[in-house]
N, C-alpha and C. Protein backbone atom coordinates (compact mmCIF):
# COMPACT_ATOMS: atom_id res chain seq x y z
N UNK A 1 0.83 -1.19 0.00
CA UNK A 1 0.00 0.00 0.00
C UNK A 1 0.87 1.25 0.00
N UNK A 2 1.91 1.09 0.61
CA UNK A 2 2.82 2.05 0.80
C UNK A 2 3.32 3.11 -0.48
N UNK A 3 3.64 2.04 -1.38
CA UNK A 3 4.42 1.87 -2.30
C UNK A 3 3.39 2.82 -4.07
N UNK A 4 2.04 1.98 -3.46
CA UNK A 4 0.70 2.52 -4.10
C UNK A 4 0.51 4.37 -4.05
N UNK A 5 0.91 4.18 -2.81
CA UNK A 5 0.21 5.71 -2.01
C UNK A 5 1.19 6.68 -3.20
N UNK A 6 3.09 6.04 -3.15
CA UNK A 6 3.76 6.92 -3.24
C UNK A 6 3.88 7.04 -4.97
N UNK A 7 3.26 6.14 -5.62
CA UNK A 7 3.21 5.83 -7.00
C UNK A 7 1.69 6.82 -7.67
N UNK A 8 0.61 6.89 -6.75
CA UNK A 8 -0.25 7.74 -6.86
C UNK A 8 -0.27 8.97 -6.88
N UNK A 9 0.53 9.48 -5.59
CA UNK A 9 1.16 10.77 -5.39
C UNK A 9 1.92 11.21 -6.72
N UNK A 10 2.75 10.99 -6.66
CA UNK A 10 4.09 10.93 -8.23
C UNK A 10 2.95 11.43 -9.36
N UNK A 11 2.31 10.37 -9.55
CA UNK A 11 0.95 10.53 -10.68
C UNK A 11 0.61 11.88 -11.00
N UNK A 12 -0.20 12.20 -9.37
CA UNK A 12 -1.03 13.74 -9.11
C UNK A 12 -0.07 14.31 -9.59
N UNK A 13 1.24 14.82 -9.02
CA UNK A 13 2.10 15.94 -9.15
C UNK A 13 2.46 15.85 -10.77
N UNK A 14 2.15 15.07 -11.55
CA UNK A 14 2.61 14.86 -12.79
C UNK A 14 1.86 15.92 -13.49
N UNK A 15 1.01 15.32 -13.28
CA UNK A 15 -0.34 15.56 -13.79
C UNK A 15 -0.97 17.38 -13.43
N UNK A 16 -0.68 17.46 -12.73
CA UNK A 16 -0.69 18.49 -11.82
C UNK A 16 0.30 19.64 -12.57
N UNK A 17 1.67 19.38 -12.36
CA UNK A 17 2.45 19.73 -13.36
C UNK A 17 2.65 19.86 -14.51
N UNK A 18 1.77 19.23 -15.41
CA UNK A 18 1.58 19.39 -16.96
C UNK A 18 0.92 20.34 -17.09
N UNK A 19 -0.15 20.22 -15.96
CA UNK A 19 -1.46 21.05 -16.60
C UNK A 19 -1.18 22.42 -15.94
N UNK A 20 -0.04 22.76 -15.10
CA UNK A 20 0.28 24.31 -14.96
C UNK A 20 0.91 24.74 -16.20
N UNK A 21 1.82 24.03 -16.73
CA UNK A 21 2.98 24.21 -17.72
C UNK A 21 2.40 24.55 -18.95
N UNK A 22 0.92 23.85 -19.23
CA UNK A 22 0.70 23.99 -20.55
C UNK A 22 -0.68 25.35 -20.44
N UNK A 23 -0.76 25.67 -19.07
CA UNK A 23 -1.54 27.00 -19.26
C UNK A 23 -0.47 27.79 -19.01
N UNK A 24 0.39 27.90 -18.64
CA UNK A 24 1.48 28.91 -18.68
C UNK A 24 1.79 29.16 -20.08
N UNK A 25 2.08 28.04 -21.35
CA UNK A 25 2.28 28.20 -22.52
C UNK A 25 1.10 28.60 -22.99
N UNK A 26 0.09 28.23 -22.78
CA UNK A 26 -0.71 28.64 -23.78
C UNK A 26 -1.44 30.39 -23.09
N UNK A 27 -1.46 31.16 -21.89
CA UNK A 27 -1.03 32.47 -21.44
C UNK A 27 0.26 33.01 -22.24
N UNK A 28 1.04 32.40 -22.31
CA UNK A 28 2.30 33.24 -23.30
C UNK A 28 2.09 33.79 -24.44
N UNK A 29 1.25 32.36 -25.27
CA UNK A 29 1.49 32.44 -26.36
C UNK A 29 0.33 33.18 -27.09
N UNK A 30 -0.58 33.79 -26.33
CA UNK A 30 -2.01 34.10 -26.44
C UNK A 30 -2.90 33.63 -27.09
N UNK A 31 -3.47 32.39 -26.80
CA UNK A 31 -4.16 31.52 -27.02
C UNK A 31 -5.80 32.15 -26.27
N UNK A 32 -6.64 31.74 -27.77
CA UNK A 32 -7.87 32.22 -27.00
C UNK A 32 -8.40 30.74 -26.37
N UNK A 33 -7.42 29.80 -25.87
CA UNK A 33 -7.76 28.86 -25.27
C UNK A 33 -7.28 28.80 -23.57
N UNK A 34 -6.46 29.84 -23.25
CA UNK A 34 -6.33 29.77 -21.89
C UNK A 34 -6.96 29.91 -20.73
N UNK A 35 -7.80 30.69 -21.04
CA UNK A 35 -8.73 31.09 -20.26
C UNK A 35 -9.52 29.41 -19.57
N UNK A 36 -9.84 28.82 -20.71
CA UNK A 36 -10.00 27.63 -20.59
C UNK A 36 -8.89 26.21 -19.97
N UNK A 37 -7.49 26.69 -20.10
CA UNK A 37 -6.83 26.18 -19.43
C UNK A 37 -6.42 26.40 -17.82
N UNK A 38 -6.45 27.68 -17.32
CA UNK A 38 -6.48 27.52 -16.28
C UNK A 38 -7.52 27.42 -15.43
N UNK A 39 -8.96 27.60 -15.85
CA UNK A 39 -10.24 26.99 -15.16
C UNK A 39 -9.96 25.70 -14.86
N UNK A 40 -9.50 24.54 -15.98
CA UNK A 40 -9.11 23.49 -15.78
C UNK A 40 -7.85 23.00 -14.79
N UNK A 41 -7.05 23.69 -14.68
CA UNK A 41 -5.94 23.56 -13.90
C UNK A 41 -6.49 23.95 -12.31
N UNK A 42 -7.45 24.71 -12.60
CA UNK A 42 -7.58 25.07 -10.95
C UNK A 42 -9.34 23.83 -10.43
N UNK A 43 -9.19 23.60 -11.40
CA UNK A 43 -10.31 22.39 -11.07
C UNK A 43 -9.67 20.91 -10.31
N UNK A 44 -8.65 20.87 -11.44
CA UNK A 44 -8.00 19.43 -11.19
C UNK A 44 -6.86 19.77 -9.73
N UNK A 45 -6.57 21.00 -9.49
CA UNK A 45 -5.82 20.81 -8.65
C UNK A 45 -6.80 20.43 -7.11
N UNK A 46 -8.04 20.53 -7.38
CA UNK A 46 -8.94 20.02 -6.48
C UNK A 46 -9.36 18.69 -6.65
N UNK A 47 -9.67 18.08 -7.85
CA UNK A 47 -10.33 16.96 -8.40
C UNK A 47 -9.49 16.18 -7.89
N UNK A 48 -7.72 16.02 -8.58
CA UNK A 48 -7.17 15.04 -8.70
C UNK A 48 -6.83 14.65 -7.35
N UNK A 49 -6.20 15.49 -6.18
CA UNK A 49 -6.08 15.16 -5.37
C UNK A 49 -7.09 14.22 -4.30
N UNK A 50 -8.18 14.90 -4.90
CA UNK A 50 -9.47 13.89 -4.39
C UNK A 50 -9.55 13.11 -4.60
N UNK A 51 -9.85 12.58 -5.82
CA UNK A 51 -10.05 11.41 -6.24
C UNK A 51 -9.12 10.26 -5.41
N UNK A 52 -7.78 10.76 -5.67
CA UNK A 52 -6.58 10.17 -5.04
C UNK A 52 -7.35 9.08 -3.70
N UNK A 53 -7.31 10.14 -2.66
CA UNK A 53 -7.89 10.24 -1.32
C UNK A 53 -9.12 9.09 -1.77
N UNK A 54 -10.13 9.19 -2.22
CA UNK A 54 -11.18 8.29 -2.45
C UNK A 54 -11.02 7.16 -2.51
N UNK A 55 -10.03 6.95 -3.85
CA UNK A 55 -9.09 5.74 -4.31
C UNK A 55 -8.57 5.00 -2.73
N UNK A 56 -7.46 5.57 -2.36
CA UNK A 56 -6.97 4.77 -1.75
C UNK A 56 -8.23 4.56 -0.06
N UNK A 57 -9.15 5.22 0.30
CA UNK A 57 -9.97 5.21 1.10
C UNK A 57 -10.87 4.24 0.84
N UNK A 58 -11.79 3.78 -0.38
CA UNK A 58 -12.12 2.83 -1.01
C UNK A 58 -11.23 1.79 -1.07
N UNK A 59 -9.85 1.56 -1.33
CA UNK A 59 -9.06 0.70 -1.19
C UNK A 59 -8.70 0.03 0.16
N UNK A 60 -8.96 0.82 1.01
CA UNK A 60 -8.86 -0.04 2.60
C UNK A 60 -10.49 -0.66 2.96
N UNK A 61 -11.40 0.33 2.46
CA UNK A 61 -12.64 -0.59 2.93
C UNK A 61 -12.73 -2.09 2.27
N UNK A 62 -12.54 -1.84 1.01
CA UNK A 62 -12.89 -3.49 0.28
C UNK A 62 -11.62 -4.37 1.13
N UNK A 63 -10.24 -3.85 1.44
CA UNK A 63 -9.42 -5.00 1.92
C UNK A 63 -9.93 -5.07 3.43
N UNK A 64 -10.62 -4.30 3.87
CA UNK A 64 -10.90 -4.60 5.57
C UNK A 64 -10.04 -4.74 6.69
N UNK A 65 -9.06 -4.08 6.29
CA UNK A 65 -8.18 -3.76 7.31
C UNK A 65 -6.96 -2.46 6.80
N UNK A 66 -6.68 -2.10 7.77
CA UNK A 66 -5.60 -0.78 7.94
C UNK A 66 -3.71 -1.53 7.59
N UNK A 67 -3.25 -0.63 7.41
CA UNK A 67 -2.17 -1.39 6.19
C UNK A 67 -1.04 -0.88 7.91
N UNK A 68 -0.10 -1.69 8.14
CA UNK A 68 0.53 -1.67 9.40
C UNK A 68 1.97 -0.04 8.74
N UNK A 69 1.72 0.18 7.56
CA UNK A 69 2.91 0.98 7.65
C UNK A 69 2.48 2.23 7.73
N UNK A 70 0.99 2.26 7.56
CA UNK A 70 0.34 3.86 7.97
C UNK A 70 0.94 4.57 9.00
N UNK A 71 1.55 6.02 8.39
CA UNK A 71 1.88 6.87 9.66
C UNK A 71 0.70 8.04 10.04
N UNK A 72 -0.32 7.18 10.49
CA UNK A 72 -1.59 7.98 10.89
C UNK A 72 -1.69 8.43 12.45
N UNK A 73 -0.60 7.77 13.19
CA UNK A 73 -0.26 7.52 14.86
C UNK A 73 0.62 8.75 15.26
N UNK A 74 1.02 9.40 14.04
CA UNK A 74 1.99 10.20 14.94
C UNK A 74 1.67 11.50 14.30
């Protein structure tokens, strides 16, 4: 699970990171499409992280138990 969490994470920030980069280019380059890109960028920087959270929250209910390397204790 550990390993999941940190492979998911990686994902978001990818993802996350494209989609600043390519409204930054397309703000440069004056695109009458940006406007539309950063609505989207400021969506997903809410969405994706969620989903995330869901994912792996849904992923402990179906296995029915708490994964022993959780640092939720401290």
């Amino acid at each position: 699970m550990k390993n999941m969490k940190r492979i998911l994470a990686m994902a978001g920030v990818i993802i996350l990171a494209g989609m600043y980069a390519l409204t930054l280019i397309f703000a440069l380059s004056d695109s009458p499409d940006a406007q539309r890109w950063l609505f989207a960028s400021l969506g997903a920087t809410v969405v994706i992280p969620t989903l995330i959270y869901i994912y792996i929250w849904i992923y402990r209910l179906l296995n029915g138990r708490r994964d022993k390397d959780d640092d939720t204790s401290s």
